[in-house]
Protein backbone atom coordinates (compact mmCIF):
# COMPACT_ATOMS: atom_id res chain seq x y z
CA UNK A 1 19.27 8.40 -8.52
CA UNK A 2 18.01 5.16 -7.91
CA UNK A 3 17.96 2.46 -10.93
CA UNK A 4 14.47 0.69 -10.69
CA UNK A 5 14.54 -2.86 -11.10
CA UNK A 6 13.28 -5.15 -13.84
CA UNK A 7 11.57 -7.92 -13.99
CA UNK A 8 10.84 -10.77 -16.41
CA UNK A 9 7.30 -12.60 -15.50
CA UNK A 10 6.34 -15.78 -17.77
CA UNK A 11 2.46 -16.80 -17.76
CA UNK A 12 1.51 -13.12 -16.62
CA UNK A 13 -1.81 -13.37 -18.41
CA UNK A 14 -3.42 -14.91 -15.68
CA UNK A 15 -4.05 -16.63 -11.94
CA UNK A 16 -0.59 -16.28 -10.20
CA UNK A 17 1.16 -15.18 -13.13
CA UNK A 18 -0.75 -11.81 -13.23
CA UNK A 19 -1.11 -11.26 -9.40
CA UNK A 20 2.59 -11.50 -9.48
CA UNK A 21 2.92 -9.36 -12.30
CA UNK A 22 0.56 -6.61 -10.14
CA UNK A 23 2.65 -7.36 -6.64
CA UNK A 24 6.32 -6.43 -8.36
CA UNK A 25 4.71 -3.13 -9.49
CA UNK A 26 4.08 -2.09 -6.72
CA UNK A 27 7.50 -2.60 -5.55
CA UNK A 28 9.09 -0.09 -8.23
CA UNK A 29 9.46 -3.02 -10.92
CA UNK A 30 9.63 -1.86 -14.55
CA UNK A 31 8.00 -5.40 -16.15
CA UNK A 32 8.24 -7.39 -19.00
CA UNK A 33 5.25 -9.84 -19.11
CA UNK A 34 4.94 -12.96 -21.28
CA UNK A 35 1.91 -14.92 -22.45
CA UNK A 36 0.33 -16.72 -25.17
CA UNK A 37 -2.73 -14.07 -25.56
CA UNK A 38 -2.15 -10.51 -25.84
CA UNK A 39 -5.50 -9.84 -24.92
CA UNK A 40 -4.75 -11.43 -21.50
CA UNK A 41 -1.38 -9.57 -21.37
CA UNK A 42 -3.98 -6.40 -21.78
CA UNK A 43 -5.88 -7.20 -19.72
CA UNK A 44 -3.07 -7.62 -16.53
CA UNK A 45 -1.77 -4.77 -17.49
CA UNK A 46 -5.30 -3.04 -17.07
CA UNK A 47 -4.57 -3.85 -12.98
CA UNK A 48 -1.12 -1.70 -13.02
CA UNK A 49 -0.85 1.83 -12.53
CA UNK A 50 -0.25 3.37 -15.77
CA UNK A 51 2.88 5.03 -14.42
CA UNK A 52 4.63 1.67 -14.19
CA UNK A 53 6.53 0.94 -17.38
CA UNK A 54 5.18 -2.20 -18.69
CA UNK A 55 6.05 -4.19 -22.21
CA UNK A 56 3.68 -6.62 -23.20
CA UNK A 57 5.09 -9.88 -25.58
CA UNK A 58 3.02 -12.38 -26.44
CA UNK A 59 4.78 -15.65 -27.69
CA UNK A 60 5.52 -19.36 -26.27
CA UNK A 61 8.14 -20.08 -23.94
CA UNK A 62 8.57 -23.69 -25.42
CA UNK A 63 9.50 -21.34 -28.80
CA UNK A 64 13.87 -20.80 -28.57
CA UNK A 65 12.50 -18.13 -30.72
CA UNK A 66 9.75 -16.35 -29.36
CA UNK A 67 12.03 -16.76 -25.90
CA UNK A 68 14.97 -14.76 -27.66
CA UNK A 69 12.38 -11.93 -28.87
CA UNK A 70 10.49 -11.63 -25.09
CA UNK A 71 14.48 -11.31 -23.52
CA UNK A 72 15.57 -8.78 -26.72
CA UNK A 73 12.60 -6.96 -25.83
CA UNK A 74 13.58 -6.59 -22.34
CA UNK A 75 16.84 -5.23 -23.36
CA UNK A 76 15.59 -2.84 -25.70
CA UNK A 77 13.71 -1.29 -23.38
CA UNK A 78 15.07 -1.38 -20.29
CA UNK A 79 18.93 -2.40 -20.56
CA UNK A 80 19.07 -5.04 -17.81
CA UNK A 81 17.21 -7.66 -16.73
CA UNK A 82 17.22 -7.93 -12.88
CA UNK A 83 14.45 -10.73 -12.21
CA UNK A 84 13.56 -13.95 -13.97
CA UNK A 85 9.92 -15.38 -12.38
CA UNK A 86 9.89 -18.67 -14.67
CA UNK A 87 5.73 -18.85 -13.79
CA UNK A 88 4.53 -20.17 -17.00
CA UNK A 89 2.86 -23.95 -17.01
CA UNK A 90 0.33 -25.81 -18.51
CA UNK A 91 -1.50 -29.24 -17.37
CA UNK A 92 -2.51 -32.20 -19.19
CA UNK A 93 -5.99 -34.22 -19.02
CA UNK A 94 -6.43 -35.84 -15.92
CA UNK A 95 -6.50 -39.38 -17.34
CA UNK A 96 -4.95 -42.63 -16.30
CA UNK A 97 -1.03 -42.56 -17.05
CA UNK A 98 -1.75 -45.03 -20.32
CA UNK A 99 -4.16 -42.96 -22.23
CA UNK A 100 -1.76 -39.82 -21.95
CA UNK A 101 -1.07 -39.20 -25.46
CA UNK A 102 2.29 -38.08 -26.71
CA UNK A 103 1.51 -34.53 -28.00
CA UNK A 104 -0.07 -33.97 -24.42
CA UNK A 105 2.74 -35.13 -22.68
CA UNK A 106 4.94 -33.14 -25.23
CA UNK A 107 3.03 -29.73 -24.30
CA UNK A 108 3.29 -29.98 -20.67
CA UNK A 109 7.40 -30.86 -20.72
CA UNK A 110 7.57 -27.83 -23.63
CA UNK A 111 6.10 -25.35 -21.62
CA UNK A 112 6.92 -26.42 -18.38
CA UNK A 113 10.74 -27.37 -18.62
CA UNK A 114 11.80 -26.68 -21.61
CA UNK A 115 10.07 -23.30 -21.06
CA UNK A 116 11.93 -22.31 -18.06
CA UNK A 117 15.01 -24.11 -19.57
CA UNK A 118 15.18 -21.76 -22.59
CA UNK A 119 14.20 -18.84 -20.15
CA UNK A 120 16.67 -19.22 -17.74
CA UNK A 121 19.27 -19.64 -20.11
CA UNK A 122 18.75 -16.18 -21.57
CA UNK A 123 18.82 -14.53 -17.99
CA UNK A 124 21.75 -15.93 -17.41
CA UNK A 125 23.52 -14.29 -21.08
CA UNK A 126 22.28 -10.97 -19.51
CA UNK A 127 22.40 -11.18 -16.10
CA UNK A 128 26.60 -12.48 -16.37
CA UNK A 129 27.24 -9.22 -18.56
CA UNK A 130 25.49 -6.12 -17.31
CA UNK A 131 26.57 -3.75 -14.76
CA UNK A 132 26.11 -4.58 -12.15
CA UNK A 133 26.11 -8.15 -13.01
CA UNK A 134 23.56 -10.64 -11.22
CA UNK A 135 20.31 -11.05 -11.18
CA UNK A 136 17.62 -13.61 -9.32
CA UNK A 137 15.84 -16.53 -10.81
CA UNK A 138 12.50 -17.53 -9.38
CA UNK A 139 11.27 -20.85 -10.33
CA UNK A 140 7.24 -21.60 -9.91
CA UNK A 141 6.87 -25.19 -8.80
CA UNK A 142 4.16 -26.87 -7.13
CA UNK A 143 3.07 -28.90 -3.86
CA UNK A 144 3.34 -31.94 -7.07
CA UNK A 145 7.20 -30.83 -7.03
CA UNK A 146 6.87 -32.51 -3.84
CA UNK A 147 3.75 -35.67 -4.00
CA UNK A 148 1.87 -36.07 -6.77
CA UNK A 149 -2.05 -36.21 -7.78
CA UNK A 150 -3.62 -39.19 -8.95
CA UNK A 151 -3.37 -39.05 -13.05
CA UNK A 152 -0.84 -35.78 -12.66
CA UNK A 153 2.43 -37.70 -14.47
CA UNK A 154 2.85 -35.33 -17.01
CA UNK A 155 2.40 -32.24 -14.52
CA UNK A 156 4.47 -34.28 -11.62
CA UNK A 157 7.20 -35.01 -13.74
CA UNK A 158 8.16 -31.81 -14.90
CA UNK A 159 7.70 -30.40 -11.33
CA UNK A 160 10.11 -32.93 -9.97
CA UNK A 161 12.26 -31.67 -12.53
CA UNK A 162 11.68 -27.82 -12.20
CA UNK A 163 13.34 -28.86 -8.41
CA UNK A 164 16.45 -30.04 -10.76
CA UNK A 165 17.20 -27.07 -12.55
CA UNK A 166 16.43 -24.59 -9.58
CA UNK A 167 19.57 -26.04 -8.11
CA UNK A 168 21.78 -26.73 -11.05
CA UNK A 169 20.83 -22.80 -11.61
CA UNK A 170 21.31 -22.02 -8.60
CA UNK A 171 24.99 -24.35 -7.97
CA UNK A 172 25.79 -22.31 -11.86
CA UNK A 173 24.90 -18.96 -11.43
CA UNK A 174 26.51 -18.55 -7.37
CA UNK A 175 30.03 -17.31 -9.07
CA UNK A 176 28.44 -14.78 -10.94
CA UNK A 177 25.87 -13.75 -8.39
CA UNK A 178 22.94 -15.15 -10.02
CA UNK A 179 20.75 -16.38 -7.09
CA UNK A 180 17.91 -18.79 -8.27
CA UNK A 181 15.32 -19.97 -5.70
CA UNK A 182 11.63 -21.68 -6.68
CA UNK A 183 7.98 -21.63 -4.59
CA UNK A 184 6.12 -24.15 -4.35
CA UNK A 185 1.86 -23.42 -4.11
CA UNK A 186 -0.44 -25.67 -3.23
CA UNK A 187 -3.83 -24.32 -3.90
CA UNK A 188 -4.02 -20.82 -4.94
CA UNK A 189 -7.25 -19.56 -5.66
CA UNK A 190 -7.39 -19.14 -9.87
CA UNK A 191 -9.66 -20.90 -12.60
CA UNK A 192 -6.68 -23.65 -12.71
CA UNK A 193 -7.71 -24.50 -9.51
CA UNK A 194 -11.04 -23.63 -10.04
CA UNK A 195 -12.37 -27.73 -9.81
CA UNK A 196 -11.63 -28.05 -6.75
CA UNK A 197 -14.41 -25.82 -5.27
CA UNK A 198 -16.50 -28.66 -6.23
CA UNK A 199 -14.33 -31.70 -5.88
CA UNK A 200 -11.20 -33.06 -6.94
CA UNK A 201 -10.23 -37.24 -7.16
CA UNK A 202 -8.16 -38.03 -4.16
CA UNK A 203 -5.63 -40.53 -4.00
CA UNK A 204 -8.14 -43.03 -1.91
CA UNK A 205 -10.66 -43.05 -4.83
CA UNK A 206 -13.24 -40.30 -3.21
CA UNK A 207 -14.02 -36.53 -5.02
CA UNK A 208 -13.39 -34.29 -2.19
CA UNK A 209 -13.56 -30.39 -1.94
CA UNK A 210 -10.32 -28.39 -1.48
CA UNK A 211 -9.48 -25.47 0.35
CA UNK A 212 -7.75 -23.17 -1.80
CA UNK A 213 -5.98 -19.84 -0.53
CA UNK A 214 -5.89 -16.03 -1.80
CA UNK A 215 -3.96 -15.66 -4.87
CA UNK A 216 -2.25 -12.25 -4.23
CA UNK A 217 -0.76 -14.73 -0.86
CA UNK A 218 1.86 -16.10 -3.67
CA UNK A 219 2.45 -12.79 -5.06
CA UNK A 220 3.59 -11.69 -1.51
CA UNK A 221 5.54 -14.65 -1.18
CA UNK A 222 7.61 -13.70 -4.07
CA UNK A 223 7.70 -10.39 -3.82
CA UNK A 224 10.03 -10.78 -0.24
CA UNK A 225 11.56 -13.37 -2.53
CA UNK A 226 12.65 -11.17 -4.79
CA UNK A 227 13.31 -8.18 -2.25
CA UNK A 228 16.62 -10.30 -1.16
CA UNK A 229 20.01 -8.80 -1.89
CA UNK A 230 21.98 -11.08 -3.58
CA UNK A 231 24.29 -12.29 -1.46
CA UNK A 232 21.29 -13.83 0.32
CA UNK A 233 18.32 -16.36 -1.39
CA UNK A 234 15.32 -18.36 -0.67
CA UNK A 235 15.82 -21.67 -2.11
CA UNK A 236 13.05 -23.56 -1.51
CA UNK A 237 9.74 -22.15 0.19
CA UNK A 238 6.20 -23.91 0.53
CA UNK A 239 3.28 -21.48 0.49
CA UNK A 240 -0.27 -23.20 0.48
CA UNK A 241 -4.20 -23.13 1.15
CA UNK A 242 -3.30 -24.29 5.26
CA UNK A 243 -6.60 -26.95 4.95
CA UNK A 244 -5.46 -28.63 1.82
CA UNK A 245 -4.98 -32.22 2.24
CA UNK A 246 -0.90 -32.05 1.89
CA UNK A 247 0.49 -32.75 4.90
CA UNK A 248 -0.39 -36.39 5.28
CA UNK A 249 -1.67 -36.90 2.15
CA UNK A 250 -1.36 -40.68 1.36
């Protein structure tokens, strides 16, 4: 009999959180989904066949704590964890870098970093011990992993770093076949990115209009992420709105 897999998904009350959360099910994923809101977590798992097995845990991922309970939960029910998708993020006010306040900055690098941090580091107790051992890690970055916005530091900065643990995780978990790999989106079509339908601040001073893509685009993306054995991985892979002013921004 075949063992179905499980995965972890952070942030799977909404945008590419939840579309993610819907793509692995229909792969054969038993899920665990995190979020602040259980009514959000409710409401994704409204979108899943009710056949799927599905545990809801609401809680913070900048919480040691409430991370501990979402992985115990995992193992209570299901025995393994197979998949890690580190999705969760928040942004701060788009303000000039000085008038970023310290408890803004704080919330973005908690949920962000530390988030995925405290995540990750719970995979990897599980994922070195069960049988089989292993597992895969996938990180959700950003196009701002890559080149900023204009008033973005918070958000930037702990995209640049996300780039710095998906390879320390990746360079740490290769012995016991832990394979970590992170996507970076540019544009996907949820209220987060909701602003730019009418206009964004671009780096030249003028509000411009954005092309943004379809949101169940990333969920693909991951999924054939995740459908890799282990002994292969994705380590770095760009998916993005194809008219977004990226490529030669600046």
């Amino acid at each position: 009999m075949t063992r179905q897999p499980v995965a972890v998904v952070t942030g799977a009350g909404s945008g590419i959180g939840r579309a993610i959360a819907v793509g692995l099910s229909k792969e054969d994923y038993c899920l665990v989904l995190s979020g602040r809101r259980e009514e959000t977590l409710r409401e994704t798992r409204a979108l899943i066949d009710q056949e799927v097995s599905v545990e809801l845990v609401a809680g913070d991922v900048g919480s040691a704590d409430d991370v501990a309970a979402l992985f115990e939960r995992a193992i209570e029910s299901f025995s393994r964890v197979d998949l890690l998708v580190n999705n969760a993020g928040v942004t701060a006010p788009a303000v000039a870098l000085e008038e970023v306040t310290l408890e803004q900055w704080q919330r973005v690098v908690d949920t962000n970093l530390t988030g995925a941090f405290l995540c990750t580091q719970q995979a990897f107790r599980i994922m070195k011990h069960q049988d089989p051992a292993g597992g895969r890690i996938i990180n959700n970055g950003s196009i701002s992993a890559h080149t900023p916005r204009p008033n973005s530091a918070p958000y930037t900065a702990t995209k640049h770093a996300m780039t710095g643990l998906t390879k320390s995780t990746s360079l740490d978990g290769r012995a016991f076949r832990i394979a970590c790999g992170q996507i970076d989106i540019g544009n996907a079509a949820t209220a987060f990115s909701a602003p730019m339908e009418h206009g964004i601040l671009q780096p030249y001073g003028a509000i411009a209009k954005e092309e943004r893509m379809n949101v169940e685009d990333v969920a693909r993306a991951v999924v054939y992420m995740a459908s890799l054995p282990l002994d292969a991985n994705v380590l770095f892979m760009t998916v993005m709105a194809n008219a977004m002013p990226y490529v030669g921004r600046g």
